[in-house]
Protein backbone atom coordinates (compact mmCIF):
# COMPACT_ATOMS: atom_id res chain seq x y z
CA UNK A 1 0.00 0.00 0.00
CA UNK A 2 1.24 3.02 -0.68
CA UNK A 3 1.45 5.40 2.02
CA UNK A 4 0.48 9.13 0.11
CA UNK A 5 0.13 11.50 2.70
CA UNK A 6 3.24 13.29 4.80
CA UNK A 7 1.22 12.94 8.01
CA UNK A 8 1.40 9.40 8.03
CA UNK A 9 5.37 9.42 7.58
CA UNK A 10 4.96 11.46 11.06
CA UNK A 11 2.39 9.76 12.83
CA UNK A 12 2.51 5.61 13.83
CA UNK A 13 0.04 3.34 13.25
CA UNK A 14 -1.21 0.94 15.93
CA UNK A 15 -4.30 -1.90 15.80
CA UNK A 16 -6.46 -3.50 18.20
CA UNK A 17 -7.63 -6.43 17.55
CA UNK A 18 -11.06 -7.60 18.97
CA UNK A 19 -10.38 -11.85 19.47
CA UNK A 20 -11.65 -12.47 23.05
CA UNK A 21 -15.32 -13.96 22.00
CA UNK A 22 -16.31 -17.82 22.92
CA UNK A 23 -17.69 -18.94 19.48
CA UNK A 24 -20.52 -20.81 20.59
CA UNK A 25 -21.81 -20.56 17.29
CA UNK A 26 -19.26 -21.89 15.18
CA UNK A 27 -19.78 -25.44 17.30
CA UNK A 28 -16.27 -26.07 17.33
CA UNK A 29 -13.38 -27.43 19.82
CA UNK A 30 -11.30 -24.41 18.65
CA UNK A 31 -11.98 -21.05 18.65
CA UNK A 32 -13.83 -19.66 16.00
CA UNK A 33 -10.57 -17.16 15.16
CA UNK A 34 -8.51 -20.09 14.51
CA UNK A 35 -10.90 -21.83 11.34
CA UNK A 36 -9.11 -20.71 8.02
CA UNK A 37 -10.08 -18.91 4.98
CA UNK A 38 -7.53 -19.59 2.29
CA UNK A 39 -5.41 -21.52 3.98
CA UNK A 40 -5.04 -18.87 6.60
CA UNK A 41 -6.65 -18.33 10.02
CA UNK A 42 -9.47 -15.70 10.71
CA UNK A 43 -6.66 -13.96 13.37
CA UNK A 44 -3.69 -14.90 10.68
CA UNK A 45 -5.55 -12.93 8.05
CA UNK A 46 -6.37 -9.93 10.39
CA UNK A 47 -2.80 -9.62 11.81
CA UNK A 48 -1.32 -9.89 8.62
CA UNK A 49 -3.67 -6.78 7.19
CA UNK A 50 -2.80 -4.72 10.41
CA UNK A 51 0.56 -5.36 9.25
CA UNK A 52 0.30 -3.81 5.51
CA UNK A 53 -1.54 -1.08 6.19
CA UNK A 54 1.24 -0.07 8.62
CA UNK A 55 0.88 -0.70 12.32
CA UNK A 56 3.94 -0.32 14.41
CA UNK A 57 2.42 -2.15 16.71
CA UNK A 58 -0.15 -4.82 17.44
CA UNK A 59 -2.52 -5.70 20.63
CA UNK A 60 -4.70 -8.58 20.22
CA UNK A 61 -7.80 -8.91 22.94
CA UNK A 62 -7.97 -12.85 24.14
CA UNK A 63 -10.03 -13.95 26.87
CA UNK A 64 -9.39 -16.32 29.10
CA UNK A 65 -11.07 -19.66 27.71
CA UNK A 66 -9.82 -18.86 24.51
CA UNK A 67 -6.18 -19.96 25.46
CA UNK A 68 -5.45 -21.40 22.09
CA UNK A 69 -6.37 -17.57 20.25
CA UNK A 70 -3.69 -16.67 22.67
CA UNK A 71 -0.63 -18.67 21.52
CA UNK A 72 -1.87 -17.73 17.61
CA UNK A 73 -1.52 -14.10 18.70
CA UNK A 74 1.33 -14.43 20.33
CA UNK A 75 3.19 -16.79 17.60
CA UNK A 76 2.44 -13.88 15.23
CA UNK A 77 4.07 -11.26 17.15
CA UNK A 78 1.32 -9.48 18.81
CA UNK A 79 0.93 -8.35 22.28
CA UNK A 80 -1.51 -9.48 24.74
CA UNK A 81 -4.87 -8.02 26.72
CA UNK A 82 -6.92 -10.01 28.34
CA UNK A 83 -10.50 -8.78 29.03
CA UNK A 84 -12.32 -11.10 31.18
CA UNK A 85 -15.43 -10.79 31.77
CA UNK A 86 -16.18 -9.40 28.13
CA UNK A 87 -18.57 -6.42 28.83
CA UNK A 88 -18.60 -5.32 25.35
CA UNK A 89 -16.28 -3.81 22.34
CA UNK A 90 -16.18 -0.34 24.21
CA UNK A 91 -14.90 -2.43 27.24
CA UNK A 92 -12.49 -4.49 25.01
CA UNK A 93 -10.78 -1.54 23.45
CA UNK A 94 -10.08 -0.13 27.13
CA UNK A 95 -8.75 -3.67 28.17
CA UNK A 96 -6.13 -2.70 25.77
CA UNK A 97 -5.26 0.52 26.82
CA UNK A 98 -2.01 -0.69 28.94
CA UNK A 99 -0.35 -2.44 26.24
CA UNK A 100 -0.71 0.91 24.60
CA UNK A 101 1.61 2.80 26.76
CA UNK A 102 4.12 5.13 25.68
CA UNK A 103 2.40 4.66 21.98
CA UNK A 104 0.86 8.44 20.74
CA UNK A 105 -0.53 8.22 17.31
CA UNK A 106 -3.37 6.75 15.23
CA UNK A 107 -4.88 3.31 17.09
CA UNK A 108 -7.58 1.18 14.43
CA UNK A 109 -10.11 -1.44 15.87
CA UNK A 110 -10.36 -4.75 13.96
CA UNK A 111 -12.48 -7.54 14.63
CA UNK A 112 -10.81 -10.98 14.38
CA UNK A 113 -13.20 -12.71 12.64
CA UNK A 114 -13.56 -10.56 9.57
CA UNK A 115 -10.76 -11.80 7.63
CA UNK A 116 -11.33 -10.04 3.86
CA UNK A 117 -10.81 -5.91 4.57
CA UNK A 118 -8.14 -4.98 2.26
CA UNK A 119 -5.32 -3.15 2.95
CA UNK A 120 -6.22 -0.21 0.75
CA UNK A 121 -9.20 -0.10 2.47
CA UNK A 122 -7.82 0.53 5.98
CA UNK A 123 -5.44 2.70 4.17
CA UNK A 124 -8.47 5.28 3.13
CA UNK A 125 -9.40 5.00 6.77
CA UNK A 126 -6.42 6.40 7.95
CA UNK A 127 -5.98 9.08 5.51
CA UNK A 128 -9.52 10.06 7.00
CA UNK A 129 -7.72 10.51 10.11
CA UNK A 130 -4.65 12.31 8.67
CA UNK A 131 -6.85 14.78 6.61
CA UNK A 132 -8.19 16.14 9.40
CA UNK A 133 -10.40 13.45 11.44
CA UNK A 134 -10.18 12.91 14.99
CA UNK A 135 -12.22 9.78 14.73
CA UNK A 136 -13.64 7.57 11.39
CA UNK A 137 -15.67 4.50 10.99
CA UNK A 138 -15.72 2.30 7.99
CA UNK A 139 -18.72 1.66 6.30
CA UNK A 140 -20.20 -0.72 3.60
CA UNK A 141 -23.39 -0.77 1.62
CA UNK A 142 -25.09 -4.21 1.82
CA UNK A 143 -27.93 -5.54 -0.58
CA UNK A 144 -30.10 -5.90 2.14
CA UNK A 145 -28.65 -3.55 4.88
CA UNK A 146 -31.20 -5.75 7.64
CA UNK A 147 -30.13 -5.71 11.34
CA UNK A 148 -27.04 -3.95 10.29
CA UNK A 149 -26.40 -0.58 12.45
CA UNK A 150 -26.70 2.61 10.42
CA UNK A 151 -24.18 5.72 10.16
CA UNK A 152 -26.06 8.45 10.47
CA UNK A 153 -24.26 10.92 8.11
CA UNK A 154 -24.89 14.63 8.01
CA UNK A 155 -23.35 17.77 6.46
CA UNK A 156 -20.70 15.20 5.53
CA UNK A 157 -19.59 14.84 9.03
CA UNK A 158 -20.73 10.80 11.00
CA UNK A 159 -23.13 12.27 13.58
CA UNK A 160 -24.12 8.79 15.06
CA UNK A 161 -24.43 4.64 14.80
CA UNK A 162 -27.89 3.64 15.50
CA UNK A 163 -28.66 -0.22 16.06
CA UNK A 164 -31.22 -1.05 13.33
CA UNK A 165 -33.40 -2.62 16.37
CA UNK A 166 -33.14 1.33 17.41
CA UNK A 167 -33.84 2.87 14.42
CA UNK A 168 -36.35 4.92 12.64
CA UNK A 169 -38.02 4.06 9.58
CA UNK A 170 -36.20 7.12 7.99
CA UNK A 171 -32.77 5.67 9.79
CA UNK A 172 -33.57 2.08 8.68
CA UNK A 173 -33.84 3.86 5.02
CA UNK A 174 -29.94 4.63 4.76
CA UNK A 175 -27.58 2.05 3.20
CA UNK A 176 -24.61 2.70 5.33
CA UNK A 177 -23.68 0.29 7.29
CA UNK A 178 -20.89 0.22 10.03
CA UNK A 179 -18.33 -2.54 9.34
CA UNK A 180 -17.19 -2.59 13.01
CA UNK A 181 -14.03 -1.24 12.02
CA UNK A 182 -12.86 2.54 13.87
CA UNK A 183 -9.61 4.04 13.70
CA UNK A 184 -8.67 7.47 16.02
CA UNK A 185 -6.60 9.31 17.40
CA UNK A 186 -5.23 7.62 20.52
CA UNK A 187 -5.79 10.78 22.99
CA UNK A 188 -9.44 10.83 21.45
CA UNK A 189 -10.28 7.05 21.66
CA UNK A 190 -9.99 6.71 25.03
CA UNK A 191 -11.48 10.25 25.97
CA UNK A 192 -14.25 9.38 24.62
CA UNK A 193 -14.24 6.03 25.85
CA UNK A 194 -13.87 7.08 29.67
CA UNK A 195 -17.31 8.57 29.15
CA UNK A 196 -19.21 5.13 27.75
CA UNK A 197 -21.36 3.93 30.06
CA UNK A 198 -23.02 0.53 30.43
CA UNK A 199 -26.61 2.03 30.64
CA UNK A 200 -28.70 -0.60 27.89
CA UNK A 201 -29.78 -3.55 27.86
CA UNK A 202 -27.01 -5.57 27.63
CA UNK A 203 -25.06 -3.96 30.29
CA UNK A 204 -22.06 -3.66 28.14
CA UNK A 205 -19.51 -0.96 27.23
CA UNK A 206 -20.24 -0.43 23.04
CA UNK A 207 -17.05 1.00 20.81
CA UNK A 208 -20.21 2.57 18.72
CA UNK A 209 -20.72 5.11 21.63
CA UNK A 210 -17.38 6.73 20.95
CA UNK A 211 -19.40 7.97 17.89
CA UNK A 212 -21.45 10.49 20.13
CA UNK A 213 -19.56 11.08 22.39
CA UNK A 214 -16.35 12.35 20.31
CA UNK A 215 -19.42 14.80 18.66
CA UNK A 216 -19.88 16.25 22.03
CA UNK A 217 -15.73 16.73 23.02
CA UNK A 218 -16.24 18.90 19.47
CA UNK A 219 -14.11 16.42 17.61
CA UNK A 220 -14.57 15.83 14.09
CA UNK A 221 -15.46 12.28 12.74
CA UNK A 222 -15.83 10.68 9.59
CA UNK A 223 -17.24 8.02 7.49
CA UNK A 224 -15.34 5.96 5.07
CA UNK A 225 -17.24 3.77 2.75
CA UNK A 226 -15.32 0.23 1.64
CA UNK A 227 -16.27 -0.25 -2.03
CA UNK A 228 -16.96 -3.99 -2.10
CA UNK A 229 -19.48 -5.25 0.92
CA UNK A 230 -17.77 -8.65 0.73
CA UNK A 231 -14.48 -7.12 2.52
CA UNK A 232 -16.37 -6.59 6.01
CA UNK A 233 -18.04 -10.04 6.22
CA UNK A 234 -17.49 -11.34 9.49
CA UNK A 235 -17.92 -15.06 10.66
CA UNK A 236 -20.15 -16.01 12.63
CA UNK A 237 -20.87 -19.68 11.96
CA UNK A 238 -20.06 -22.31 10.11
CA UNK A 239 -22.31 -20.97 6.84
CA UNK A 240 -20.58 -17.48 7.32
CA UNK A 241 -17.34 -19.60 7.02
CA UNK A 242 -18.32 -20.87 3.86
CA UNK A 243 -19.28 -17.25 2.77
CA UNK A 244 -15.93 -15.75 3.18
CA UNK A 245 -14.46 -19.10 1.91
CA UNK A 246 -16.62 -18.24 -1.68
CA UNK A 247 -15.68 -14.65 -1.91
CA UNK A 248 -12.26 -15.04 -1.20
CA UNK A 249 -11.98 -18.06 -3.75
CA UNK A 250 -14.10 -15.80 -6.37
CA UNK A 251 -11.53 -12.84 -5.45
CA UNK A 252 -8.19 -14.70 -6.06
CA UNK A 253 -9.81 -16.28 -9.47
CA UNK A 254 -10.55 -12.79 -10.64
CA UNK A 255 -6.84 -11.30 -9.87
CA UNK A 256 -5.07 -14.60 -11.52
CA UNK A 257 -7.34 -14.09 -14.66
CA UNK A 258 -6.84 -10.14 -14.79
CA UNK A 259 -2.59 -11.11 -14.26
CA UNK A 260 -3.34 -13.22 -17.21
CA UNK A 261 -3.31 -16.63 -15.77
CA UNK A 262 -5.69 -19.21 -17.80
CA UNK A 263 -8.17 -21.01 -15.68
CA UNK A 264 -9.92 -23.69 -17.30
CA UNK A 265 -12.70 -23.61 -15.24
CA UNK A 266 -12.01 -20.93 -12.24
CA UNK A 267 -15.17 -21.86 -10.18
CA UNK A 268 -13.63 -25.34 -9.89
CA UNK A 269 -10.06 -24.24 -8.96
CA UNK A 270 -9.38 -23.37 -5.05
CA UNK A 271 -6.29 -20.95 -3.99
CA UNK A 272 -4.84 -20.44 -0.95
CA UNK A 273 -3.92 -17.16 0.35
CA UNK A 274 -0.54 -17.13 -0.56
CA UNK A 275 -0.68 -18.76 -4.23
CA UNK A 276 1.75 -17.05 -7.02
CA UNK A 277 1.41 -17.84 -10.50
CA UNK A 278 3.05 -16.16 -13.53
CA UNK A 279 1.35 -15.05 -16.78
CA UNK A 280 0.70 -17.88 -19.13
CA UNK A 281 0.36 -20.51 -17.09
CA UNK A 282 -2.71 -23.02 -17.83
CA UNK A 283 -4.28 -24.53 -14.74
CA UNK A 284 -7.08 -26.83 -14.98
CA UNK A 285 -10.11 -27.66 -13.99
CA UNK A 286 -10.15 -29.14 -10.44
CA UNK A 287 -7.55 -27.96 -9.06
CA UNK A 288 -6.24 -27.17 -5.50
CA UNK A 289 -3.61 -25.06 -4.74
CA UNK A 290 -2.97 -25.60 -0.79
CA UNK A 291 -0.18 -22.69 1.25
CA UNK A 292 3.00 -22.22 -0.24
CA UNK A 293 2.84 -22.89 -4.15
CA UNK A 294 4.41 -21.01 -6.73
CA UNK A 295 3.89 -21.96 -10.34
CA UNK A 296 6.03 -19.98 -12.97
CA UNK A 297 5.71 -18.89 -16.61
CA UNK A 298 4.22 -21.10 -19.56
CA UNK A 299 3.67 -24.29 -16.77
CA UNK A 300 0.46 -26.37 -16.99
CA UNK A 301 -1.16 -27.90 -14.25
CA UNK A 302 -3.71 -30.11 -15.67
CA UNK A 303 -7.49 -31.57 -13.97
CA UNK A 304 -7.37 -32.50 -10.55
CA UNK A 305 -3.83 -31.99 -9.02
CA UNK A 306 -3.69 -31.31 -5.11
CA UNK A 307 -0.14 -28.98 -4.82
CA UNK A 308 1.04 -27.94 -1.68
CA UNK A 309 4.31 -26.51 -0.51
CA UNK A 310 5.48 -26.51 -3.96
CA UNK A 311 7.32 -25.03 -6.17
CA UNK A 312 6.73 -25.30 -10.04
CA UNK A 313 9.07 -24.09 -12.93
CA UNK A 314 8.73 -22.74 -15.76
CA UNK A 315 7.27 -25.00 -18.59
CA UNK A 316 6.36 -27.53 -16.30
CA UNK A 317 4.13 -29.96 -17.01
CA UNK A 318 1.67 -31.44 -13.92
CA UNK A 319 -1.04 -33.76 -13.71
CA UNK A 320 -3.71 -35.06 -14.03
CA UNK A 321 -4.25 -36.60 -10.84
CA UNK A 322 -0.46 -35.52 -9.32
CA UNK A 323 -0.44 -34.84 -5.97
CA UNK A 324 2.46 -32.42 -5.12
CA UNK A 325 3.24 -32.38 -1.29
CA UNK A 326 5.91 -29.79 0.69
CA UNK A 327 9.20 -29.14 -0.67
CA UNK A 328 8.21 -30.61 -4.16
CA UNK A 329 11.06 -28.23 -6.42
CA UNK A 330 10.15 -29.09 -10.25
CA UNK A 331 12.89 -27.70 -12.48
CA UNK A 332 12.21 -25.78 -15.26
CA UNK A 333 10.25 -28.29 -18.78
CA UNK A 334 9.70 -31.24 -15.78
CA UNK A 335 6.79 -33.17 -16.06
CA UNK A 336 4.98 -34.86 -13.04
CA UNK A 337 2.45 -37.05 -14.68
CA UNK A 338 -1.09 -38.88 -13.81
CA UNK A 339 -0.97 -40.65 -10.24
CA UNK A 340 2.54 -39.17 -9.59
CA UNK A 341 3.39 -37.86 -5.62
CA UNK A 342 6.30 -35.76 -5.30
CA UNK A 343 7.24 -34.98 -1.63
CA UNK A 344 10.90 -32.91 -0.54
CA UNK A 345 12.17 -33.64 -3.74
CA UNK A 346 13.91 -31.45 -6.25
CA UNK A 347 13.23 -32.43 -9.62
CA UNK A 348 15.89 -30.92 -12.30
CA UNK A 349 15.31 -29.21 -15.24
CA UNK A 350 13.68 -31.54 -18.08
CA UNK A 351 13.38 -34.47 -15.85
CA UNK A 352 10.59 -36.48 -16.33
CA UNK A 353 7.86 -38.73 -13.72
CA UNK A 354 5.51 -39.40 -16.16
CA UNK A 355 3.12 -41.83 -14.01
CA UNK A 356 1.94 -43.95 -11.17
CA UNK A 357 5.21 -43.06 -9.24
CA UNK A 358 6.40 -41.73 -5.28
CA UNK A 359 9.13 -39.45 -5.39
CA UNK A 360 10.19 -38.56 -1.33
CA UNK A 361 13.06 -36.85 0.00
CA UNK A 362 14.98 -36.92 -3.51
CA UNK A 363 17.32 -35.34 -5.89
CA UNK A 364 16.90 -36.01 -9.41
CA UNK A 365 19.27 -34.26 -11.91
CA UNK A 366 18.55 -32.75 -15.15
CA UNK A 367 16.72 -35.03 -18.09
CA UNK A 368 16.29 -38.24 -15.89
CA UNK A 369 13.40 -40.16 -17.09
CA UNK A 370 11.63 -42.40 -14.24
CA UNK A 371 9.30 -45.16 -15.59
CA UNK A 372 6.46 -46.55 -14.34
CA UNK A 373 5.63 -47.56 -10.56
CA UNK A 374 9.33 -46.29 -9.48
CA UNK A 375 9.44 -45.48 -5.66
CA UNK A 376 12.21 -43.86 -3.31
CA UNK A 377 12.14 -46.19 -0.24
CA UNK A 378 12.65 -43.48 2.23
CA UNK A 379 11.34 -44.14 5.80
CA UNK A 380 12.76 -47.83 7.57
CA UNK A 381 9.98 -46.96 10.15
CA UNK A 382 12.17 -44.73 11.91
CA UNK A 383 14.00 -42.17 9.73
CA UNK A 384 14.17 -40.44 6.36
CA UNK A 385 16.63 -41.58 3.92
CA UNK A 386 17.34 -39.45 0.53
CA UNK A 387 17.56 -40.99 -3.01
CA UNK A 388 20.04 -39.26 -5.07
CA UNK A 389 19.45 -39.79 -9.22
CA UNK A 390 22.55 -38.00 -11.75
CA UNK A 391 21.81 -35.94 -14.92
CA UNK A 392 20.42 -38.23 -17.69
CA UNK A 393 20.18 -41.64 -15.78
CA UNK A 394 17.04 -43.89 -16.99
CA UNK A 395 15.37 -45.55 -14.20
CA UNK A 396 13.10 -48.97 -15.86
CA UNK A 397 9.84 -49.58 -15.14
CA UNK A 398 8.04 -50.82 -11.32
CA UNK A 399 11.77 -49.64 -9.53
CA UNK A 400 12.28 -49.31 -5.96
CA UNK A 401 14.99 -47.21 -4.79
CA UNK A 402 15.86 -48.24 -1.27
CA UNK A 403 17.01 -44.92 0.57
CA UNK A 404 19.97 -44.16 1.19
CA UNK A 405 21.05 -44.66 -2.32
CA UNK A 406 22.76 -42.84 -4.92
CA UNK A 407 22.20 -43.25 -9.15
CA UNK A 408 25.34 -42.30 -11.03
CA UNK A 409 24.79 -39.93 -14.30
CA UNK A 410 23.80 -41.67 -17.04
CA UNK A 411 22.90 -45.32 -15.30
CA UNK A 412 20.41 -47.77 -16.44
CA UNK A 413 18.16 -49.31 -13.77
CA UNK A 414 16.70 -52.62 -15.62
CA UNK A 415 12.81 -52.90 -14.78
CA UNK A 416 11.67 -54.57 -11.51
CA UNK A 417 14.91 -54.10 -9.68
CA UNK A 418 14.88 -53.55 -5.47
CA UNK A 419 17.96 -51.07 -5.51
CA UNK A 420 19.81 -51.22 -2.42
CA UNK A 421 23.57 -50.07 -3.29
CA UNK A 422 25.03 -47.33 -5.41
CA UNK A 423 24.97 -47.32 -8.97
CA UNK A 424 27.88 -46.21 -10.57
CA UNK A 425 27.40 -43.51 -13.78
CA UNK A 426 26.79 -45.03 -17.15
CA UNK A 427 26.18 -48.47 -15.71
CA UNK A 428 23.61 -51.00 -16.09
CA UNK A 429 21.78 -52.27 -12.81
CA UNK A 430 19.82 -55.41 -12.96
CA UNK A 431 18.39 -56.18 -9.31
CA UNK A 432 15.91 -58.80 -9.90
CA UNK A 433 15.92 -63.04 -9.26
CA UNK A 434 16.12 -65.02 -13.03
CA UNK A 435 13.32 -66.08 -14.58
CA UNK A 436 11.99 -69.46 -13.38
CA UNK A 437 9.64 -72.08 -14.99
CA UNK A 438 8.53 -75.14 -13.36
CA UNK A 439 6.20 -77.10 -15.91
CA UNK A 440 2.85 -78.14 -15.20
CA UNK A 441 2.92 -76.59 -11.91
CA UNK A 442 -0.37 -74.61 -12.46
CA UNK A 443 -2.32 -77.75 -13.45
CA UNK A 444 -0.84 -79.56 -10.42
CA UNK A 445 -2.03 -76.58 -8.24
CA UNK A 446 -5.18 -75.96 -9.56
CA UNK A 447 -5.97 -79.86 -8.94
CA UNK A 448 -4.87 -80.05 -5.13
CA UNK A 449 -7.01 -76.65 -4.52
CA UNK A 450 -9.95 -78.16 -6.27
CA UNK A 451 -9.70 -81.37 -4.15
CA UNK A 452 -9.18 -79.63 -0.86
CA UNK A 453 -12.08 -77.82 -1.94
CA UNK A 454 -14.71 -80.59 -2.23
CA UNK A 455 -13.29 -82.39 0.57
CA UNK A 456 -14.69 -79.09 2.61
């Protein structure tokens, strides 16, 4: 994000981050903050956003039976307030007013469980505050604004939020609704804040009174509208899950295409949050891109390839039905074919798995062609062992490499062989008992088992 005005280069950015609720709706042993989006938790994609639009510094609100939103917070750097009981946002935002010392600029309010604001968006927030605004509130306008509360706008200043259950029917008519999401001044926040009172019907301390009450110290405040609803969504449940889920997925397809990326058939094909591919690749129908994959230039990933910690070269050639698992490195023109699993192996340039193969903890040189039904013997039920193939060697048909094992440049492995020594480069390795034929044996057989049969 660009940061465009001089008053942000002099005034620090801090967030708050609102994580302390019990998610009895989601129905779930973990916290609702924790479920992913993308391949990313709720409180993952919410720190990470505080972080690129700027904020020196981070305070997540936990409570205490949320333990486990703790250690995410605190894995990712943030610092900790506990607020316990929760009495409300208002209440929340004051638990983390400690953890605040000796910080003096702007502080924003996030909610952990709306995981799609963009940075840009936050960004037009804060240039609310550094044009002038002592407090601003980001809006959205919903297709059916319902039990959201309104932002009562007037003379282009936010006079008020007013809970829809509170509203008039003129009130209920406007289309602004609040996302949740306030950024101040710090001095101002908790001004206002010290005069919020617990006097409704839930007997809790609401952010949303800040609103008023800033209008009364004679501070200015503003409303910023985001320009796509889906960015505030918050998650609620396991449907709102699955709501974010869809307009993140239909987000990501609509950036690949405009970076011109092909997608075959982009409501079939699943991202994660930190995909990359480069223009000109094909991808598929079916496909599933899971954390940590980068595809370059010109590759194809065909139908129904599951790719995950991987990372794919230019002019590569994957799939159908390959199943690329963490540190999978294919070289640039390699080819992992149908049924082919590739796990912490690099795969060099122009080398070829073209099917029904397991390639694990590996190094396979430039232009080495593995047939059919090869595997890398790696684990002996204790540890990993590493399978190391040279530039050009030929490995036949229904292999296994026993780990750890090394093919020289160059080799031949005959078909069927159990390889459990080095092979030397340019050699020939035949691993496999001679060919035996005892005649009649199947008619003899086939009689006994027949008898033994009837006798029963």
């Amino acid at each position: 994000m660009a940061n465009s005005s001089s008053a942000h280069a002099a005034t620090s950015r801090a967030a708050i981050i609102l994580a302390a609720g019990k998610s009895t709706r989601m129905k779930s042993k973990k916290s609702k903050v924790l479920h992913a989006i993308g391949g990313r938790s709720l409180i993952g994609w919410v720190d990470a956003l505080a972080r690129e639009a700027g904020a020196d510094k981070i305070v997540t609100v936990v409570g205490e039976h949320n333990q486990d939103v703790r250690a995410a917070a605190e894995t990712l750097g943030a610092s900790i307030a506990i607020q316990e009981p929760q009495e409300g946002t208002g209440h929340a935002v004051l638990c983390a007013k400690d953890a605040l010392a000796g910080f003096d600029g702007y502080v924003i309010v996030l909610c952990a469980d709306a995981p799609l604001i963009r940075a840009q968006t936050l960004g037009a927030v804060f240039e609310a505050l550094a044009s002038g605004a002592d407090v601003a509130v980001l809006g959205f306008e919903p297709e059916e604004p319902g039990a959201y509360g309104r932002l009562i706008v007037k003379d282009g200043a936010l006079e008020k939020i007013v809970e829809a259950k509170e509203a008039s029917p003129k009130e209920l008519a406007v289309r602004l609704c609040n996302s949740g999401i306030m950024a101040a001044r710090k001095d101002v926040l908790y001004e206002a804040l010290a005069h919020v009172t617990n006097d409704n019907a839930k007997g809790e301390y609401y952010l949303t009174d800040v609103v008023e009450i800033a209008q009364r110290l004679g501070k200015k405040v503003a409303a910023v509208t985001a320009s796509d609803p889906d960015e505030v969504l918050g998650v609620n449940s396991r449907a709102d899950l699955a709501l974010a889920e869809t307009a993140f997925q239909s987000r990501m397809r609509a950036d690949m295409l405009a970076k011109g990326v092909t997608l075959r058939d982009p409501s079939s094909i699943y991202f994660s949050f930190d995909t990359v591919i480069e223009g000109d690749a094909d991808v598929g129908a079916n496909v599933v891109f899971g954390p940590g994959v980068s595809v370059g230039e010109d590759a194809i990933i065909h139908p129904f390839c599951h790719l995950e910690g991987a990372r794919i070269g230019k002019g590569a050639n994957i799939g159908p039905f390959a199943r690329l698992r963490p540190g999978a490195d294919m070289g640039e023109g390699s080819k992992a074919g149908n049924f082919v699993e590739v796990k912490k192996a690099k795969v060099g340039k122009g080398a070829k798995i073209n099917h029904l193969s397991y390639i694990g903890d590996a190094e396979l040189g430039p232009r080495v062609n593995v047939g059919a039904g090869t595997i890398t013997c790696n684990y002996d039920g204790y540890d990993k062992h590493k399978t190391v193939i040279g530039e050009g060697a030929f490995i036949g048909t229904n292999s296994s490499l026993v780990a750890p094992v090394t093919i020289g440049s160059g080799a031949y492995l005959g078909s069927g062989g159990v390889i459990t020594k080095d092979v030397p480069d340019n050699a020939l390795a035949v691993a496999r008992a001679d060919q035996v034929h005892k005649e009649g044996w199947a008619v003899r057989y086939r009689a006994a088992k027949a008898k033994r049969k009837s006798k029963s």
